[in-house]
Protein backbone atom coordinates (compact mmCIF):
# COMPACT_ATOMS: atom_id res chain seq x y z
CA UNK A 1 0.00 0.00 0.00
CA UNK A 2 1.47 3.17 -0.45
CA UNK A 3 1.18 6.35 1.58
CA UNK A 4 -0.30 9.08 0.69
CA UNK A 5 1.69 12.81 1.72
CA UNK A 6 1.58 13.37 5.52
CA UNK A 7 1.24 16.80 7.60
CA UNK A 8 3.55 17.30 10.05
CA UNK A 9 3.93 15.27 13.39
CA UNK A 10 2.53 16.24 16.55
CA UNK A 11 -0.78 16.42 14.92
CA UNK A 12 -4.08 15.27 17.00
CA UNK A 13 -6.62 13.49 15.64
CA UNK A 14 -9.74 15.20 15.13
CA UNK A 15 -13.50 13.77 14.54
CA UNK A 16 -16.88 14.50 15.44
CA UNK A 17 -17.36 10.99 17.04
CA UNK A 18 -20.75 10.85 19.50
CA UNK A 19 -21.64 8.70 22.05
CA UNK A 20 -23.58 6.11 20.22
CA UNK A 21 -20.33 5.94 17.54
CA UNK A 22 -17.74 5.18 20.26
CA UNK A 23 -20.19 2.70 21.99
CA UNK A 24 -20.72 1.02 18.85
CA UNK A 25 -16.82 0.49 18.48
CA UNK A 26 -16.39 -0.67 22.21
CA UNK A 27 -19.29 -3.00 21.75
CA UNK A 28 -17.86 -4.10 18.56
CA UNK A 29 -14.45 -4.71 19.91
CA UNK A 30 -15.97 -7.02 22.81
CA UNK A 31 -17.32 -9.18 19.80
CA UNK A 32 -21.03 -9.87 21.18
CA UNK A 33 -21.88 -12.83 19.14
CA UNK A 34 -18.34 -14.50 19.06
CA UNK A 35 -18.99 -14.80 23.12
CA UNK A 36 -22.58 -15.32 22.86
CA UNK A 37 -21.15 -18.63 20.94
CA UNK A 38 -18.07 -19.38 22.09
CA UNK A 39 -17.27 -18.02 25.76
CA UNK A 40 -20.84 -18.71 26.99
CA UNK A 41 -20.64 -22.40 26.28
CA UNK A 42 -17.47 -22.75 28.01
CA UNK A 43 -18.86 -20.90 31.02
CA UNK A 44 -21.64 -23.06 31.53
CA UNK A 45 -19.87 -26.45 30.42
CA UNK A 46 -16.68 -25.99 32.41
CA UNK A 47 -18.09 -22.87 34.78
CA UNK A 48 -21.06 -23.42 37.27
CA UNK A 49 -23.93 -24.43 34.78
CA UNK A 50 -27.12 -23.05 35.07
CA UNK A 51 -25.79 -20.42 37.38
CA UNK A 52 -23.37 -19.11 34.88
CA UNK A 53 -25.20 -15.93 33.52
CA UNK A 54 -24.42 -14.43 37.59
CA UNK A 55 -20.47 -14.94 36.56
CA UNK A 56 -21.37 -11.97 33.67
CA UNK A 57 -23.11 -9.99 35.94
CA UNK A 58 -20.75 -10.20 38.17
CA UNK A 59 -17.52 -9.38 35.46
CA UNK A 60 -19.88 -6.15 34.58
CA UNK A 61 -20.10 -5.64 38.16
CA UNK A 62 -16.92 -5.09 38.76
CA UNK A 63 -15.56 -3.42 35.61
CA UNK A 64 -18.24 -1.12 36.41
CA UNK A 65 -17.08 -0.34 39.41
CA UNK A 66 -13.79 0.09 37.89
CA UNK A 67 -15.28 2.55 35.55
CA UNK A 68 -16.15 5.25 38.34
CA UNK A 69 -12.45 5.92 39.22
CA UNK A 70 -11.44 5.38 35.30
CA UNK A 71 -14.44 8.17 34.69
CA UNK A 72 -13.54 10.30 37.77
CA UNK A 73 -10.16 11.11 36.41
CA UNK A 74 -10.92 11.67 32.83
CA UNK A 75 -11.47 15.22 33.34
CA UNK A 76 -7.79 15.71 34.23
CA UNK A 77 -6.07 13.41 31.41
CA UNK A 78 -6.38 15.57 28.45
CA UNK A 79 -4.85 13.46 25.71
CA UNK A 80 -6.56 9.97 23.50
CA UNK A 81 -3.74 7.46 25.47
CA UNK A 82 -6.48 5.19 27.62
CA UNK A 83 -4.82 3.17 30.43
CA UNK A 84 -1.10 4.68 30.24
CA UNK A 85 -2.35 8.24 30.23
CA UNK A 86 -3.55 7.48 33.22
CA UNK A 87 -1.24 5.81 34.57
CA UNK A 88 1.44 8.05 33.98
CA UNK A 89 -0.63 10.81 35.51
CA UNK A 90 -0.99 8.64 38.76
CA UNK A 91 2.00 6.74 39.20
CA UNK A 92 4.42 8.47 36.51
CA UNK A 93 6.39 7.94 33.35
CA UNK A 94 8.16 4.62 33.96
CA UNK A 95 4.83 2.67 35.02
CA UNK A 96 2.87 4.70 32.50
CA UNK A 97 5.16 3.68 30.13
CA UNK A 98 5.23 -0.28 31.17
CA UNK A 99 1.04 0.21 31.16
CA UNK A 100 1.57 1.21 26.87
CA UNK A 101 3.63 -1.78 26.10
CA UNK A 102 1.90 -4.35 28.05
CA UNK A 103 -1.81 -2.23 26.55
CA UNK A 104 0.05 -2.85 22.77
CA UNK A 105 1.11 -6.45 23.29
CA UNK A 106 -2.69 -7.21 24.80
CA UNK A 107 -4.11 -5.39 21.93
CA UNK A 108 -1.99 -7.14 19.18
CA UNK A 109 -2.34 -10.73 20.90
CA UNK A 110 -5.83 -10.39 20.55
CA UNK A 111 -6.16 -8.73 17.19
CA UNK A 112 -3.81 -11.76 15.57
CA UNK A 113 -6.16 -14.12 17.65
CA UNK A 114 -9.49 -13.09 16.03
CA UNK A 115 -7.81 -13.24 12.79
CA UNK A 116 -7.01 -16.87 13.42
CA UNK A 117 -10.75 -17.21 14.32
CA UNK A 118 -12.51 -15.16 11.44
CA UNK A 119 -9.98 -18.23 9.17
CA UNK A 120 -11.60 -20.73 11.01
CA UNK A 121 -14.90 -19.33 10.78
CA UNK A 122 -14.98 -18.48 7.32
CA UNK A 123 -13.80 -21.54 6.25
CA UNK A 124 -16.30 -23.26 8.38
CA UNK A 125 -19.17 -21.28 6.73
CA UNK A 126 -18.27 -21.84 2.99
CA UNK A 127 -17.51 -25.72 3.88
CA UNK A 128 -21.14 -25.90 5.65
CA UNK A 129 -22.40 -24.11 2.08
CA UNK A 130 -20.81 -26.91 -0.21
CA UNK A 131 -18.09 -25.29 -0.90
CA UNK A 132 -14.06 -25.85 -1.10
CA UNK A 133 -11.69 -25.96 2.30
CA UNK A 134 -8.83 -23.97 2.15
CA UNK A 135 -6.13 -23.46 4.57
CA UNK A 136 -7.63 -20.75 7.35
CA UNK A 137 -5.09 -18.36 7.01
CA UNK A 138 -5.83 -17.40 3.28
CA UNK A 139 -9.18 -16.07 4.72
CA UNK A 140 -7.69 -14.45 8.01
CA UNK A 141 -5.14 -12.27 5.24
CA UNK A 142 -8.09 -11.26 3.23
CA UNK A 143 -9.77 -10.02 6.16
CA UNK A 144 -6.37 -8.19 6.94
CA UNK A 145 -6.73 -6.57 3.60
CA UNK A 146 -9.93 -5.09 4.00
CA UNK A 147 -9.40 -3.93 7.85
CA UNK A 148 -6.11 -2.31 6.06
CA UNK A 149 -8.40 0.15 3.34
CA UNK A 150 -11.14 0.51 6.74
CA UNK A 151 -8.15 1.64 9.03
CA UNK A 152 -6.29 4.14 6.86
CA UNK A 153 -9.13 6.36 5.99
CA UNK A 154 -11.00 8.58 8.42
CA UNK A 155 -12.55 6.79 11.54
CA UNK A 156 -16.17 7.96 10.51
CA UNK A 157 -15.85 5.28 7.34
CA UNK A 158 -14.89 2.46 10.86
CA UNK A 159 -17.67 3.62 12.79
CA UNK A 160 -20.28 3.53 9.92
CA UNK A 161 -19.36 -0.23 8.94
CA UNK A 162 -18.89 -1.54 12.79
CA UNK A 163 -22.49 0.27 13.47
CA UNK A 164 -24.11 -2.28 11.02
CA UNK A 165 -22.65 -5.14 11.70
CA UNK A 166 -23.29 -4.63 15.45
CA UNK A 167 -26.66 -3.55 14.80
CA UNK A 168 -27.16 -6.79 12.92
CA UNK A 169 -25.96 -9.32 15.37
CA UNK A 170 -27.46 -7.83 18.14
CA UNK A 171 -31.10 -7.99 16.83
CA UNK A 172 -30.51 -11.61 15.98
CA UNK A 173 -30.19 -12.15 19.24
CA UNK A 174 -32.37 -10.18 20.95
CA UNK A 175 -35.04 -11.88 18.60
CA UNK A 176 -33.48 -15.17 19.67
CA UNK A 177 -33.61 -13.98 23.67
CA UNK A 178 -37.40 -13.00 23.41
CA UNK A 179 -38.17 -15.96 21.36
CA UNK A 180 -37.15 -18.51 24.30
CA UNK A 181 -38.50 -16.38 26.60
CA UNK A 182 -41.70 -16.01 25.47
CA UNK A 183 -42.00 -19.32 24.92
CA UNK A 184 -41.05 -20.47 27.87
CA UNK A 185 -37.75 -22.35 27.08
CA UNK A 186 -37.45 -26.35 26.98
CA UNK A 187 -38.80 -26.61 30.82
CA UNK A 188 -39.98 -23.03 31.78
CA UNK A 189 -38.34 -20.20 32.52
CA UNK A 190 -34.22 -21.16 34.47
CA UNK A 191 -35.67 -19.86 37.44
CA UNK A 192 -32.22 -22.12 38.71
CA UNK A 193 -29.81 -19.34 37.44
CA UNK A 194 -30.30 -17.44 40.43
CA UNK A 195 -29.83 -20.36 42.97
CA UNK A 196 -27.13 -20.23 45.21
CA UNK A 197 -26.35 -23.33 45.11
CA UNK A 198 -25.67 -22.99 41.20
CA UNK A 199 -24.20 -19.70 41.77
CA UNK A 200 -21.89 -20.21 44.37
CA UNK A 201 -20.44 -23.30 43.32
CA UNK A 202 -16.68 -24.38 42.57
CA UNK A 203 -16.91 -23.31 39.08
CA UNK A 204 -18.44 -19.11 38.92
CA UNK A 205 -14.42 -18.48 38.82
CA UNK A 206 -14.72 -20.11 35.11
CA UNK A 207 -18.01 -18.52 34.39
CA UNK A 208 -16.40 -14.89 35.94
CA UNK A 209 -12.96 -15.19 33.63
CA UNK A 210 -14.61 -15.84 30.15
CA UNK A 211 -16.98 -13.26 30.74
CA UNK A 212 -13.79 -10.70 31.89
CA UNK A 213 -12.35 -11.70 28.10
CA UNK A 214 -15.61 -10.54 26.36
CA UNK A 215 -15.11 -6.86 27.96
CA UNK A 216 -11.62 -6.65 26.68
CA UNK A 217 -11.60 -3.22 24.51
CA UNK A 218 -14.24 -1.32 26.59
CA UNK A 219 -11.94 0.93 28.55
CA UNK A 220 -10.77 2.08 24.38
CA UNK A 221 -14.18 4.83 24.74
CA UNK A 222 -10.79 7.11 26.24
CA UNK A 223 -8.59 5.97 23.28
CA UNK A 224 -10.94 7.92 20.57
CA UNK A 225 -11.15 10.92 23.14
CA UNK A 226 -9.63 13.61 20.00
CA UNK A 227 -11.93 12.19 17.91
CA UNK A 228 -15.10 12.69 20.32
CA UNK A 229 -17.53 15.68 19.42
CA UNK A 230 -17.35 16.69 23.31
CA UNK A 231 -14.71 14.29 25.42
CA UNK A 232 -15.70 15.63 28.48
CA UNK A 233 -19.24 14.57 28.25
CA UNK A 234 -18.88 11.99 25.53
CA UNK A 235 -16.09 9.58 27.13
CA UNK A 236 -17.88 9.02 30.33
CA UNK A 237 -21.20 8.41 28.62
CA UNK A 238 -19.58 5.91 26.26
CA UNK A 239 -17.88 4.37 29.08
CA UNK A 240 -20.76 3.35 31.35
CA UNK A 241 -23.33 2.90 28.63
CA UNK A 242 -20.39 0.01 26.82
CA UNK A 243 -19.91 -1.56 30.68
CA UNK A 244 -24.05 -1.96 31.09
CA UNK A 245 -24.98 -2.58 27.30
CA UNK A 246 -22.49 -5.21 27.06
CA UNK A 247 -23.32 -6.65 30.94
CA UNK A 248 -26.75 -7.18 30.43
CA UNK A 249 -26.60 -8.43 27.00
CA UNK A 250 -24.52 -11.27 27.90
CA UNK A 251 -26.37 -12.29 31.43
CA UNK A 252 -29.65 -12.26 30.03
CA UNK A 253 -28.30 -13.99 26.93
CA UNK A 254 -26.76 -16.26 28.39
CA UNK A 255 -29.44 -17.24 30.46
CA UNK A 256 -32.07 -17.18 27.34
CA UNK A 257 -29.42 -20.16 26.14
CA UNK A 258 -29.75 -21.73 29.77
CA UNK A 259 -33.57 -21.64 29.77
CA UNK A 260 -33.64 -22.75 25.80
CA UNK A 261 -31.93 -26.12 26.55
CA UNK A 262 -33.21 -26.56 29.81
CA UNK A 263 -31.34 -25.63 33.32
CA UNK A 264 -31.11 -29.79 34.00
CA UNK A 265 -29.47 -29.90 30.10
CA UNK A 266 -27.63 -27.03 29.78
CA UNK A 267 -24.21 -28.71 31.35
CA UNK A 268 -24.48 -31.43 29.03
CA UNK A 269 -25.21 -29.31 26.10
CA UNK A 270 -22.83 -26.83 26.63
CA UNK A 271 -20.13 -29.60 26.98
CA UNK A 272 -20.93 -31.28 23.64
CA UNK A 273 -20.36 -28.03 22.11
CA UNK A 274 -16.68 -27.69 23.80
CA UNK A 275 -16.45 -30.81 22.12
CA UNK A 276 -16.97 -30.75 18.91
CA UNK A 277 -20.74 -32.63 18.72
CA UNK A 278 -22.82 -29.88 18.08
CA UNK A 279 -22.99 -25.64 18.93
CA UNK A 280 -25.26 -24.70 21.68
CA UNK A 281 -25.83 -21.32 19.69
CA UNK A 282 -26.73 -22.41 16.36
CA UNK A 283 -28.42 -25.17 17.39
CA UNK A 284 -30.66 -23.58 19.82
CA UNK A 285 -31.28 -20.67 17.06
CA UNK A 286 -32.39 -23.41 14.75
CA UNK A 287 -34.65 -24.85 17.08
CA UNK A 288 -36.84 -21.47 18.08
CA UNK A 289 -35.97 -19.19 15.02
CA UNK A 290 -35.62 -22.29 12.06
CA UNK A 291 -32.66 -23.17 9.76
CA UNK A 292 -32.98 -20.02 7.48
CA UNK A 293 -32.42 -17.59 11.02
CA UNK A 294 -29.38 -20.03 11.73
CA UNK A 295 -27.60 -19.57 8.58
CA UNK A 296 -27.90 -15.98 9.12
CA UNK A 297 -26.48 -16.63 12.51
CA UNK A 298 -23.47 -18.16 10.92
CA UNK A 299 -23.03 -15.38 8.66
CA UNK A 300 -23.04 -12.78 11.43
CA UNK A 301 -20.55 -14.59 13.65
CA UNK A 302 -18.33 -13.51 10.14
CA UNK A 303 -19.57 -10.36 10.90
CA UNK A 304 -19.02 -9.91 14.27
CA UNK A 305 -15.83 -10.83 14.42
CA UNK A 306 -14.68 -8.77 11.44
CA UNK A 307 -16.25 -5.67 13.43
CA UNK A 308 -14.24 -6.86 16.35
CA UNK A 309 -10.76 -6.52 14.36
CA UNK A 310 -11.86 -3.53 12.62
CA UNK A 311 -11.86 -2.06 16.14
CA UNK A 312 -8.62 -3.50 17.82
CA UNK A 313 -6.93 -2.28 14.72
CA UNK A 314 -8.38 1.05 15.41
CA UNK A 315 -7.34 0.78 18.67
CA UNK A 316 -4.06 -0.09 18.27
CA UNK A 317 -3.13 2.36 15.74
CA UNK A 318 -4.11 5.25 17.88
CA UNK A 319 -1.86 3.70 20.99
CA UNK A 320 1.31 4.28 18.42
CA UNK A 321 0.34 7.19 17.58
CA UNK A 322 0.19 8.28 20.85
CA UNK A 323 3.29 7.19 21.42
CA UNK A 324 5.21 8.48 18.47
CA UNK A 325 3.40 11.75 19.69
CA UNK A 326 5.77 11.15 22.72
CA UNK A 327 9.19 10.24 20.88
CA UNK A 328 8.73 6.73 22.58
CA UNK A 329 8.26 5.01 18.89
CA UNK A 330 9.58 6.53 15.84
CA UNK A 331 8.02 10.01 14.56
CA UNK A 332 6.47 9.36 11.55
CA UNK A 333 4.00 6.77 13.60
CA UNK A 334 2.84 10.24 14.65
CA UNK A 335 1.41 11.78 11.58
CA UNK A 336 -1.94 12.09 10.67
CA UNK A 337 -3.07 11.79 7.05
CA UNK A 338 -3.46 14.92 5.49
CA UNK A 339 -6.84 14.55 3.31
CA UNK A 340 -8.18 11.42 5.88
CA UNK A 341 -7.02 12.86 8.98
CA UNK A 342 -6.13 9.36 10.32
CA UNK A 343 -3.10 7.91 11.77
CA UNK A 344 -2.88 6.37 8.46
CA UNK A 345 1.41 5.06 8.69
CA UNK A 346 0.43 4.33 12.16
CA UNK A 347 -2.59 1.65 10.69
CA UNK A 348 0.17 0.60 7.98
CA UNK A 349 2.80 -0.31 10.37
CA UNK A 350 0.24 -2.15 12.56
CA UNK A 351 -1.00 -4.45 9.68
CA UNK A 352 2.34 -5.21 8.68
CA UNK A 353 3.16 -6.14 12.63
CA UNK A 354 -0.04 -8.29 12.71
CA UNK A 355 0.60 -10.12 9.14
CA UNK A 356 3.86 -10.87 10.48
CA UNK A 357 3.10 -12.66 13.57
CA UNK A 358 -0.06 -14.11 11.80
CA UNK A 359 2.31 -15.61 9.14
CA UNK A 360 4.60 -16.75 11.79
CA UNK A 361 2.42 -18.88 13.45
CA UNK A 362 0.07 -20.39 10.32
CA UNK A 363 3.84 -21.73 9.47
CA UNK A 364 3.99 -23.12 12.80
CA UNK A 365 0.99 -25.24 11.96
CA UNK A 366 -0.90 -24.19 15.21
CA UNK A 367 -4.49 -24.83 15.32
CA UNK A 368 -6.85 -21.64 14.70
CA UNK A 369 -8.84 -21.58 17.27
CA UNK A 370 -6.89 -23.50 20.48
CA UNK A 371 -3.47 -22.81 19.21
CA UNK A 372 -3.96 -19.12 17.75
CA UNK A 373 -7.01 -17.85 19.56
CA UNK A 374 -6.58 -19.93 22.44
CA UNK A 375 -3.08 -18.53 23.70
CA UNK A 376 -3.62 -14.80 21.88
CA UNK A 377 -7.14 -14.43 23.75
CA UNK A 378 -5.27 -15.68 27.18
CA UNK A 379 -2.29 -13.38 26.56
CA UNK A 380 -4.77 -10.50 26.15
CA UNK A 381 -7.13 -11.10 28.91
CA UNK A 382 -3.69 -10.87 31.40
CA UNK A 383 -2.41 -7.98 30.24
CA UNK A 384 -5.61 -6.09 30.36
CA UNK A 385 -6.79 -7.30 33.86
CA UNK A 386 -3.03 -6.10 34.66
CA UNK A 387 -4.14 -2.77 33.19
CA UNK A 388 -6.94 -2.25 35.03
CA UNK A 389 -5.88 -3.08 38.37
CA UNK A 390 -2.75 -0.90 37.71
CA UNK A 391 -4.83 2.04 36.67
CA UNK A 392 -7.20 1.58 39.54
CA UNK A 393 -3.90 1.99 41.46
CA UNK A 394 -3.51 5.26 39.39
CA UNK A 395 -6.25 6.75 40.37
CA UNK A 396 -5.55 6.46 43.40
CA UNK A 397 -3.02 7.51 43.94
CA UNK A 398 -3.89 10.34 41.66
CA UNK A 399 -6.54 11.93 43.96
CA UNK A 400 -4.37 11.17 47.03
CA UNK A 401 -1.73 13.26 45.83
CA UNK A 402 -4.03 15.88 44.81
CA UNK A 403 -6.98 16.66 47.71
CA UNK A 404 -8.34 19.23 46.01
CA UNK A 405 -9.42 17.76 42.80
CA UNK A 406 -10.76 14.95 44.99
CA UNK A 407 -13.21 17.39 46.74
CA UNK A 408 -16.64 16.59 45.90
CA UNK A 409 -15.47 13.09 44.37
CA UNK A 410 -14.87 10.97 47.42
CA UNK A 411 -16.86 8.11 45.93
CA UNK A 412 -15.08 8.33 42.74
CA UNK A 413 -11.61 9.38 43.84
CA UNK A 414 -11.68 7.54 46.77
CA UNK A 415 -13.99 4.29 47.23
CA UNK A 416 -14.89 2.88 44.39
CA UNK A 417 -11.00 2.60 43.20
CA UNK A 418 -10.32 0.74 46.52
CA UNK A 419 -12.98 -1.49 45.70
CA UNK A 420 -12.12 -2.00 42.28
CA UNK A 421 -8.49 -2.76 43.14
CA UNK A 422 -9.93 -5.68 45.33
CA UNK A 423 -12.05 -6.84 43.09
CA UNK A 424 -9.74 -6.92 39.97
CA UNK A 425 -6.92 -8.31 42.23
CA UNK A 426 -9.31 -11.39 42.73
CA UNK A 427 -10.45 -11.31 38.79
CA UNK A 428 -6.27 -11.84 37.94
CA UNK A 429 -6.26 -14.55 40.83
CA UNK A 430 -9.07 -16.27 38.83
CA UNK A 431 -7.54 -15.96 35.05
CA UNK A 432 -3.90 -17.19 36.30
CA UNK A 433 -5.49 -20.08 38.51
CA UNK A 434 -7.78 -21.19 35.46
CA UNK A 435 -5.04 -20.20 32.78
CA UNK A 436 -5.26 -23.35 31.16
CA UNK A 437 -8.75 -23.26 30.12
CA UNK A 438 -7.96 -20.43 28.40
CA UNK A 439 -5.15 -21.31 26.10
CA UNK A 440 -6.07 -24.66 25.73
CA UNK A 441 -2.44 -25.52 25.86
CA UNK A 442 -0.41 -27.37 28.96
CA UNK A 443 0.69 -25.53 32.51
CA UNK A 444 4.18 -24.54 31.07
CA UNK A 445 2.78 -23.17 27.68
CA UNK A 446 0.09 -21.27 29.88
CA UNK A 447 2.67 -19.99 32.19
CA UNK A 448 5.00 -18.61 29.53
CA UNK A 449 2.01 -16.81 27.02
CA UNK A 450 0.77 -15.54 30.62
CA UNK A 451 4.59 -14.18 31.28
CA UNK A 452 4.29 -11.83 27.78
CA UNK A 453 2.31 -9.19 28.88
CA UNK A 454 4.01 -9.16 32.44
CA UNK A 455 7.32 -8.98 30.60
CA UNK A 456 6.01 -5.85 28.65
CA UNK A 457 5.34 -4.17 31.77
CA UNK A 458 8.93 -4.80 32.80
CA UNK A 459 10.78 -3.82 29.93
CA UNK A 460 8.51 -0.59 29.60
CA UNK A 461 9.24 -0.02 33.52
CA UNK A 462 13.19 -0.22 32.45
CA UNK A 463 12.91 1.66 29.57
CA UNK A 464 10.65 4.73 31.29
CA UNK A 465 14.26 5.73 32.50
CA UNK A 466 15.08 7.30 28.79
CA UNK A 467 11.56 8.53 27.60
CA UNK A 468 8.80 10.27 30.43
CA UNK A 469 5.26 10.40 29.55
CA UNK A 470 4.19 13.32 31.23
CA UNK A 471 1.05 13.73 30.62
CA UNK A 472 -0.53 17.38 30.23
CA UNK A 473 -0.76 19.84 33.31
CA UNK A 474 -3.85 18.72 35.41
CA UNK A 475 -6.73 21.54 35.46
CA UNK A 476 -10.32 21.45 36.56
CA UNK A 477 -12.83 20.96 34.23
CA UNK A 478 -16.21 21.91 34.64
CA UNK A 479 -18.88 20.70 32.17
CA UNK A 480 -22.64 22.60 31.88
């Protein structure tokens, strides 16, 4: 691809996002129907069962909670750099700058992970159609190619395409919820979700950590801040409404797939689809919405997950712009496209990082979905419950250091990031404890992929002794 003439460096991005356009990219990047099919079977199979749908209230629980500190200090971090701007403004340059790398290595690990998926899935669907099987990776580059024209342009052209496809697979679901619901499931309503006894048992920290790895990407409603038509009103909106929208849709979907098995099936079902024998999704979808609705199910999942890299890439680009912005990575990373106002080298360089790792491991042979989304999804899902618990650190500290801006905030500058911090420390004692389940792969493959994004804080912890990410001079903000 070649680029077209660049301003100068030290540009911002600019846009006239709302709130409904960042939500849709958050939502997008969380990938509704890939967990509506894939993490919610595993949650219920390998989780507590019927009581599953209270481990994703719970995970929306407590990234809500999360969200009142994040929102708190947004006010006072003035520039599009999520998690390390706000680290750096709590806890300074060297962990602010640890907080980037291990934000870009989560990012990337799970962008190259859904690629391996959207292969897998593609292939899947033309297979199921009659048609040829071809080696998974020809469709996960194709898919690179298009997210390559999407990313380079202007973020409105992004925003417009992930707004459809989210709208789509959404209302297929929805429809599928009410359907069940209406009709009263296979035995009546799963009045067994909310039993304790379900709840509470050995396996809600399963049920809790696949439903913290369909939130990854909310906390990116602060990454599109220049591009937001007001930041100061639009970030926090987008934040809470992306933490709720995305909570209740997978509890009460979840449970809709509960209650259209059956609460005394649902372990067996859900188990046959981590196996292989059938797909507690599609299979329920054909059995209250018909065969034509499941094919259209299928197709979406395509959907969905190409919204989902669409947005990472997004997301990613921005971080290295960021960056660049901030002489940590090279300058020209920090241009904006002239006619497209984009970080349009920034979204080259990332698809040439991604097509390189991609490449690297389809010639390792690895599986698509254990071996690439398997240990990409599990690097991710440590580094940003890492992220979050450092940041809730951040702010913190922040307000601790700085009474006065915490005047009038004591539940935001004050409580709810203590609570937060405990309840994120216990979310990171559940993903390393059930690590395995998430990369599919043995204890000493799960321990190393788990290492990556710690090792990215490290090096970015040394290396914040040559760069310091100051952020800009804290000021109040009031808003009408």
């Amino acid at each position: 691809m070649t680029v077209s003439p660049l301003v100068e460096p030290r540009q911002r991005l600019d846009g006239q996002l709302g709130t409904g356009a960042i939500v849709f990219m958050v939502i997008a990047a969380a990938a509704p129907l890939t967990v509506i099919g894939g993490n919610v079977p595993i949650a219920i199979g390998a989780g507590n069962g019927p009581g599953a749908p209270i481990g994703f209230a719970l995970a929306a629980v407590i990234l809500l909670v999360f969200s009142v500190g994040f929102v708190t200090m947004t006010p006072f971090v003035k520039e599009a750099g999520a998690f390390f701007s706000y680290v750096t403004a709590g806890l300074g340059s060297r962990l602010g700058l640890g907080s980037a790398f291990t934000a870009l290595v989560a990012y990337t690990a799970i962008q190259v992970g859904i690629y391996g998926y959207m292969g897998w899935a593609v292939d899947d669907l033309v297979t199921f159609f009659g048609g040829p099987s071809l080696p998974w990776w020809l469709y996960s580059f194709v898919t690179m190619a298009i997210v390559a024209v999407l990313g380079y342009r202007h973020i409105d052209l992004s925003a417009k395409v992930l707004g459809v496809a989210l709208a789509l697979e959404i209302l297929v679901v929805v429809v599928l919820d009410v359907v069940i619901f209406a009709t009263g499931g296979a035995d009546g309503i799963a009045l067994e979700t909310f039993d304790p006894s379900y709840v509470f048992s050995g396996g809600i920290g399963v049920a809790v950590l696949f439903a913290l790895t369909g939130f990854i990407g909310f906390e990116a409603t602060a990454v599109f801040r220049d591009e937001a038509r007001n930041p100061e009103k639009t970030i926090p909106r987008a934040t809470y409404l992306a933490v709720i929208i995305i909570g209740v849709f997978y509890a009460i979907s979840c449970w809709a797939l509960v209650t259209g098995v059956g609460a005394g099936n649902a372990v067996a079902v859900a188990q046959q689809t981590l196996a292989g024998e059938g797909n507690l999704l599609l299979d329920t979808t054909t059995r209250y919405l018909g065969p034509i609705l499941r094919d259209v199910v299928q197709v979406l999942l395509i959907t969905s997950l190409f919204a989902c890299v669409l947005s990472f890439h997004n997301v990613i680009a921005r971080y290295q712009f960021t960056l660049a912005q901030k002489a940590v990575l090279p300058a020209r990373l920090g241009r904006r496209h002239a006619s497209h106002h984009s970080p349009a080298f920034s979204s080259v360089v990332q698809t040439i990082t991604a097509a390189i790792l991609l490449a690297v491991l389809a010639l390792l042979g690895l599986d698509p979905l254990v071996g690439v989304f398997g240990s990409m999804a599990g690097v991710a899902t440590v580094g940003m419950v890492l992220l979050m618990l450092t940041t809730s650190i951040a702010v913190l500290v922040f307000f601790l250091r700085r009474p006065e801006l915490a005047a009038g905030r004591t539940l935001g500058a004050r409580v709810f990031p203590i609570l937060a911090v405990v309840g994120l420390a216990f979310a990171l004692w559940l993903v390393l404890s059930n690590f395995t389940l998430v990369t599919g792969g043995s204890v000493a493959v799960s321990v190393a992929l788990a290492l990556i994004p710690v090792a990215a804080m490290v090096i970015g912890i040394v290396l914040g002794r040559r760069f310091r990410l100051d952020t800009q001079p804290v000021e109040e903000t009031t808003t009408d």
